[in-house]
Structure formats: structure tokens, C-alpha cells
N, C-alpha and C. Protein backbone atom coordinates (compact mmCIF):
# COMPACT_ATOMS: atom_id res chain seq x y z
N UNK A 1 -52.42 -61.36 18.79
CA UNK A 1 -51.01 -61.66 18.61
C UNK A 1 -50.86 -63.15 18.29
N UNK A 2 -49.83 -63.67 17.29
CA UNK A 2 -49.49 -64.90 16.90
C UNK A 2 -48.63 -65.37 16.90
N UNK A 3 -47.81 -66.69 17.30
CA UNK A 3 -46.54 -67.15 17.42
C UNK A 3 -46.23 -68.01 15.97
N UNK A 4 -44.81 -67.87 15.23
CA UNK A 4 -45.40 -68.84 14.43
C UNK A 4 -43.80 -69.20 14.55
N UNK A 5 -43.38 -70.65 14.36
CA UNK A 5 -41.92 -71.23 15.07
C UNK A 5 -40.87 -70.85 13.95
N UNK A 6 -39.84 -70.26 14.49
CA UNK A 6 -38.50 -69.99 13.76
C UNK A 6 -38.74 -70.84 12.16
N UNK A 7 -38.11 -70.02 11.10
CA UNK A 7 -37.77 -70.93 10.03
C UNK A 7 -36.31 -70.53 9.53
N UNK A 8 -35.99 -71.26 8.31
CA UNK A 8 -34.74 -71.10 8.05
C UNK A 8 -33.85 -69.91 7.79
N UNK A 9 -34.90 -68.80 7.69
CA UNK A 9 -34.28 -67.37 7.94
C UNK A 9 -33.89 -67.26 8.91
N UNK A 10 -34.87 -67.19 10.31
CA UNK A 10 -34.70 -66.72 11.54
C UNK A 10 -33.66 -67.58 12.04
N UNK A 11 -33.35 -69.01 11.88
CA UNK A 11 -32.59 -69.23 12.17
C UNK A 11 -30.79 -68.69 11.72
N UNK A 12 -30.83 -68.77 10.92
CA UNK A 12 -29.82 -67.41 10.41
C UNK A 12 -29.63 -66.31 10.46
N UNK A 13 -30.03 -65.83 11.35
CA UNK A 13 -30.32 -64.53 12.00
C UNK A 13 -29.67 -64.63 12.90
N UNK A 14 -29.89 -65.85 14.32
CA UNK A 14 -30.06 -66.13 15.62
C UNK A 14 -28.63 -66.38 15.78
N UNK A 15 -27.80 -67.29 14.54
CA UNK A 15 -27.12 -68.03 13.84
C UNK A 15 -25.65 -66.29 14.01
N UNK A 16 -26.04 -65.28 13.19
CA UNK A 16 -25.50 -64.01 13.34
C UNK A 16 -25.24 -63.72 14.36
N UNK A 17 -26.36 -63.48 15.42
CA UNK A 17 -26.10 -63.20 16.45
C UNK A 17 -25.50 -63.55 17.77
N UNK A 18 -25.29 -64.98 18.14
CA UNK A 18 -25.09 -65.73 19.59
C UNK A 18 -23.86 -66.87 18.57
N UNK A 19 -24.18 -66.89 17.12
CA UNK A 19 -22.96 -68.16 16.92
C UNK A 19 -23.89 -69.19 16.72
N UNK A 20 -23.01 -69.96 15.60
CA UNK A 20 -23.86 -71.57 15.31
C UNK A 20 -23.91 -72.50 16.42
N UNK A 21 -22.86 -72.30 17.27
CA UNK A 21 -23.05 -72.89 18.69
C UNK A 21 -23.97 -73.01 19.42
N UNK A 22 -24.86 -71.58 19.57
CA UNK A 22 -25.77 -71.49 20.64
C UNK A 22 -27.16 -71.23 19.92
N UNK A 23 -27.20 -71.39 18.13
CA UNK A 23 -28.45 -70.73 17.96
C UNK A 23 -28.94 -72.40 17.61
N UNK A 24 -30.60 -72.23 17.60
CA UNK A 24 -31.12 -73.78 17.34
C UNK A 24 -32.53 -73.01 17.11
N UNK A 25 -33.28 -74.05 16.30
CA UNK A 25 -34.95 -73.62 16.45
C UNK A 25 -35.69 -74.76 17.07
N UNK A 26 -35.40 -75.65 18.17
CA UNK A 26 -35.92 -76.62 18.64
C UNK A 26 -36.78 -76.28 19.76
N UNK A 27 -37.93 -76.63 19.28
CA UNK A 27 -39.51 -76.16 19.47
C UNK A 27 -39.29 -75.95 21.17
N UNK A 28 -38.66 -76.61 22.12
CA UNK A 28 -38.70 -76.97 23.35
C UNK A 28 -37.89 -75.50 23.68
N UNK A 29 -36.99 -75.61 23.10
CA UNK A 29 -35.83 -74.40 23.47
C UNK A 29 -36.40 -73.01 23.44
N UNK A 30 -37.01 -72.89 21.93
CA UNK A 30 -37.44 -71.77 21.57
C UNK A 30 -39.07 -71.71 22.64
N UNK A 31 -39.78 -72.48 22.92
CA UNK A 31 -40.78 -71.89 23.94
C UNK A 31 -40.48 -71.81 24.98
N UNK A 32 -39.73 -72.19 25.44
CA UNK A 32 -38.56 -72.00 26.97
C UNK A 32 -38.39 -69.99 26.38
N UNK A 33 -37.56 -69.56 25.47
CA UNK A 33 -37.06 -68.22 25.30
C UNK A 33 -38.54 -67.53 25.76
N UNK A 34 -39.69 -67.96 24.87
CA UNK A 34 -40.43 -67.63 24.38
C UNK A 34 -41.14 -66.38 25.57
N UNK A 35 -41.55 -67.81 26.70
CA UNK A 35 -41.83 -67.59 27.94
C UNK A 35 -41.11 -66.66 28.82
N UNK A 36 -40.16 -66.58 28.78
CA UNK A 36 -39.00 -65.90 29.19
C UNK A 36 -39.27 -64.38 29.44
N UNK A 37 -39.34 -64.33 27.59
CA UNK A 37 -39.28 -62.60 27.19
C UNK A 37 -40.80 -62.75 27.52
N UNK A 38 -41.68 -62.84 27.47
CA UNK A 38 -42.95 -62.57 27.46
C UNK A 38 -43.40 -62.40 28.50
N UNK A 39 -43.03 -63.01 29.52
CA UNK A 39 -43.17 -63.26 31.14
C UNK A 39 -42.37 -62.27 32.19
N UNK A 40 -41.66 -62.07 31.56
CA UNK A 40 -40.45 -61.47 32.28
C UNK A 40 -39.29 -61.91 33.24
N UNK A 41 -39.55 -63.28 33.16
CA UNK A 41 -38.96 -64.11 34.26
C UNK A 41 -37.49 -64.40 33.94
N UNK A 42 -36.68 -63.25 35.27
CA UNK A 42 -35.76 -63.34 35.16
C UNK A 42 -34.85 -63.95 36.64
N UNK A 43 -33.67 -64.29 37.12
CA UNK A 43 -33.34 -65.03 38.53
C UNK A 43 -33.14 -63.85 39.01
N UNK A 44 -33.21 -62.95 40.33
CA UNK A 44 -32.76 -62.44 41.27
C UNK A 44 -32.35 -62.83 42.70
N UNK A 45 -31.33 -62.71 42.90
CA UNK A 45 -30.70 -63.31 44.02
C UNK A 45 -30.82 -62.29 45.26
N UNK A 46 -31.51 -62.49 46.12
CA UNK A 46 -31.61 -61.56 46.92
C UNK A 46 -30.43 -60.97 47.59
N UNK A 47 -30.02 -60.02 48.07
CA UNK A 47 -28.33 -59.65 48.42
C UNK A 47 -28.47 -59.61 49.93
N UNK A 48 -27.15 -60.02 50.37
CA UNK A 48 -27.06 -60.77 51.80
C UNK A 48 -26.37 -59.48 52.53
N UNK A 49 -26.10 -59.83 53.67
CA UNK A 49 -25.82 -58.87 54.34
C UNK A 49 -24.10 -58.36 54.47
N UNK A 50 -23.32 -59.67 53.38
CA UNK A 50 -22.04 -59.50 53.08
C UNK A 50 -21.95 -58.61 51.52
N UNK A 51 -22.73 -58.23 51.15
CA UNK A 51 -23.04 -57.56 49.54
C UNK A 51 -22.63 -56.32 49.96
């Protein structure tokens, strides 16, 4: 498997989807996602005894 960093398509894609606001291809951001989906690492808050 190979990573290869967003280009000016994908960014117009991303751009479609979330808004020019929130889409970017900045190398830091995008391996932050990267890790994310790949890892699975998501926050769970454990639920208290008022839940």
C-alpha cells in the first residue's frame, strides 16, 4: 500500500465535500486525517453514572 499527498483534484473534491472553509492539503493536517482513519482513533468518553 502507498500514500501519495492530495493534489489539485483531490483537493477539489474535499473542497465539494466539507466547503472551502474546512478543506486544505497541508501535509501536517492531512497526516493527522491520515492516522486517524487508518488507526482508528477515535475519543470515547466513558459514561458516568448520571448518563
Amino acid at each position: 500500500m502507498s500514500y501519495k499527498l492530495p493534489d489539485e483534484k483531490d483537493l477539489e473534491a474535499m473542497i465539494g465535500i466539507v466547503g472551502k472553509e474546512y478543506a486544505t492539503n497541508n501535509k501536517a493536517i492531512t497526516a493527522s486525517y491520515l492516522s486517524k482513519s487508518v488507526m482508528g482513533l477515535e475519543i470515547y468518553y466513558p459514561k458516568s453514572d448520571n448518563d
